[in-house]
Protein backbone atom coordinates (compact mmCIF):
# COMPACT_ATOMS: atom_id res chain seq x y z
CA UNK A 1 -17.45 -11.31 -12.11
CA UNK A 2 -17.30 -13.18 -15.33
CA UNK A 3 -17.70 -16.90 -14.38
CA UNK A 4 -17.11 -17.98 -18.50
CA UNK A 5 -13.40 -16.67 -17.98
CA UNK A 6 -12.05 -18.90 -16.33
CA UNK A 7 -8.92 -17.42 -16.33
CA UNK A 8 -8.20 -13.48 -15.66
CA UNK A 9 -5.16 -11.07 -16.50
CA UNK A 10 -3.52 -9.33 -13.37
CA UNK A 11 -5.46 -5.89 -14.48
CA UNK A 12 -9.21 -8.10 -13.87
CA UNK A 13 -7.85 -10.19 -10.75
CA UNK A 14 -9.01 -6.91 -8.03
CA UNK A 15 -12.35 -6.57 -9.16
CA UNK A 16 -13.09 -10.18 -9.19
CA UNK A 17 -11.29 -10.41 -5.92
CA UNK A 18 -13.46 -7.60 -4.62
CA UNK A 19 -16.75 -8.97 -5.99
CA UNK A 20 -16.43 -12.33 -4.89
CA UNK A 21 -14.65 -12.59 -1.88
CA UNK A 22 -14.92 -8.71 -0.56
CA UNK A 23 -10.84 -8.27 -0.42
CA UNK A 24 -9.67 -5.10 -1.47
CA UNK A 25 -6.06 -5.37 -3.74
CA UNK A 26 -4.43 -3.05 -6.47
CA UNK A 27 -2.82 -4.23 -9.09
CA UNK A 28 0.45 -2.23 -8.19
CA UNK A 29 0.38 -5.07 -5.00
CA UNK A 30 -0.17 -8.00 -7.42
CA UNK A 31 3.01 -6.83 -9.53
CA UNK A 32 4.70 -6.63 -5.86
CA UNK A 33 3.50 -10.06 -4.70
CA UNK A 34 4.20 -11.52 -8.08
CA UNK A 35 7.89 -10.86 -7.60
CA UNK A 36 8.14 -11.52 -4.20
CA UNK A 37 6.03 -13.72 -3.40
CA UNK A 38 3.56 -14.62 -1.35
CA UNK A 39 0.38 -13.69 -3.76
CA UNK A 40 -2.04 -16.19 -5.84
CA UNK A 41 -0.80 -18.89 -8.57
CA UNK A 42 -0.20 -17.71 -11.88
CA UNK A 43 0.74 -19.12 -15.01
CA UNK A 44 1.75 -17.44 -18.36
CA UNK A 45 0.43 -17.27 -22.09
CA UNK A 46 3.63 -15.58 -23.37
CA UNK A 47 4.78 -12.46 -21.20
CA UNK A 48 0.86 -12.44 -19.84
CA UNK A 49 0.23 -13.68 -16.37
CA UNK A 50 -3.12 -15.52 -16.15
CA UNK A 51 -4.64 -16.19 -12.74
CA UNK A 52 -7.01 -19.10 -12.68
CA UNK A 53 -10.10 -18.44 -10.48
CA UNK A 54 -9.87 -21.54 -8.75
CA UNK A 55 -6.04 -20.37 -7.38
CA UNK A 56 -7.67 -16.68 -6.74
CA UNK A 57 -10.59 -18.81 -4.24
CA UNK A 58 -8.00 -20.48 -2.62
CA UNK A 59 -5.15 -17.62 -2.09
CA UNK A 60 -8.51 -15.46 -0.51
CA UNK A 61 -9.56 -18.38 1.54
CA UNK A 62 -6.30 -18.60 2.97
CA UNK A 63 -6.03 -14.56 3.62
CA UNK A 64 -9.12 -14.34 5.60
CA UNK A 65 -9.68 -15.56 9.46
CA UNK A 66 -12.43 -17.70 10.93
CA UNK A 67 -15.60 -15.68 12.04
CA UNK A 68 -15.06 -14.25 15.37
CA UNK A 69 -17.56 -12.32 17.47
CA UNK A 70 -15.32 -9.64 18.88
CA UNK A 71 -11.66 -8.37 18.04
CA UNK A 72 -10.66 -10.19 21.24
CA UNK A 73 -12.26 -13.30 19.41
CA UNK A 74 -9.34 -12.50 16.56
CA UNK A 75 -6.05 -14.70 17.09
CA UNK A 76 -3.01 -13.26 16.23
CA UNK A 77 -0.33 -15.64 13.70
């Protein structure tokens, strides 16, 4: 993605999510998540939610599981 942005609107935040971190999200679930909860830091310019790339890393980090071997590997949380 575009690392001279370094913040994106909500419409940019699934590609770069998808690009970078290989997590598949539609905006439709961002506009869910954003109201509530549970999704990546925002702040606003205006009406305009901005999502810094450093809060999009983190939120992914925290979404995906250690490497495991096999699905028995996988714990449940």
């Amino acid at each position: 993605m575009n690392d001279e942005k370094p913040r994106l609107r909500r419409s940019e935040v699934p590609a770069y999510l998808a690009e970078k971190h290989g997590i598949p999200i539609a905006v439709a679930t961002l506009n869910k998540l954003a109201s509530i909860g549970g999704g990546p830091l925002m702040t606003y310019s205006g009406r305009i939610p901005l999502y810094h790339v450093d809060d999009l890393d983190k939120w992914a980090a925290e979404r995906l599981s250690e490497p495991v071997r096999s699905t028995s590997d996988r714990r449940v949380a």
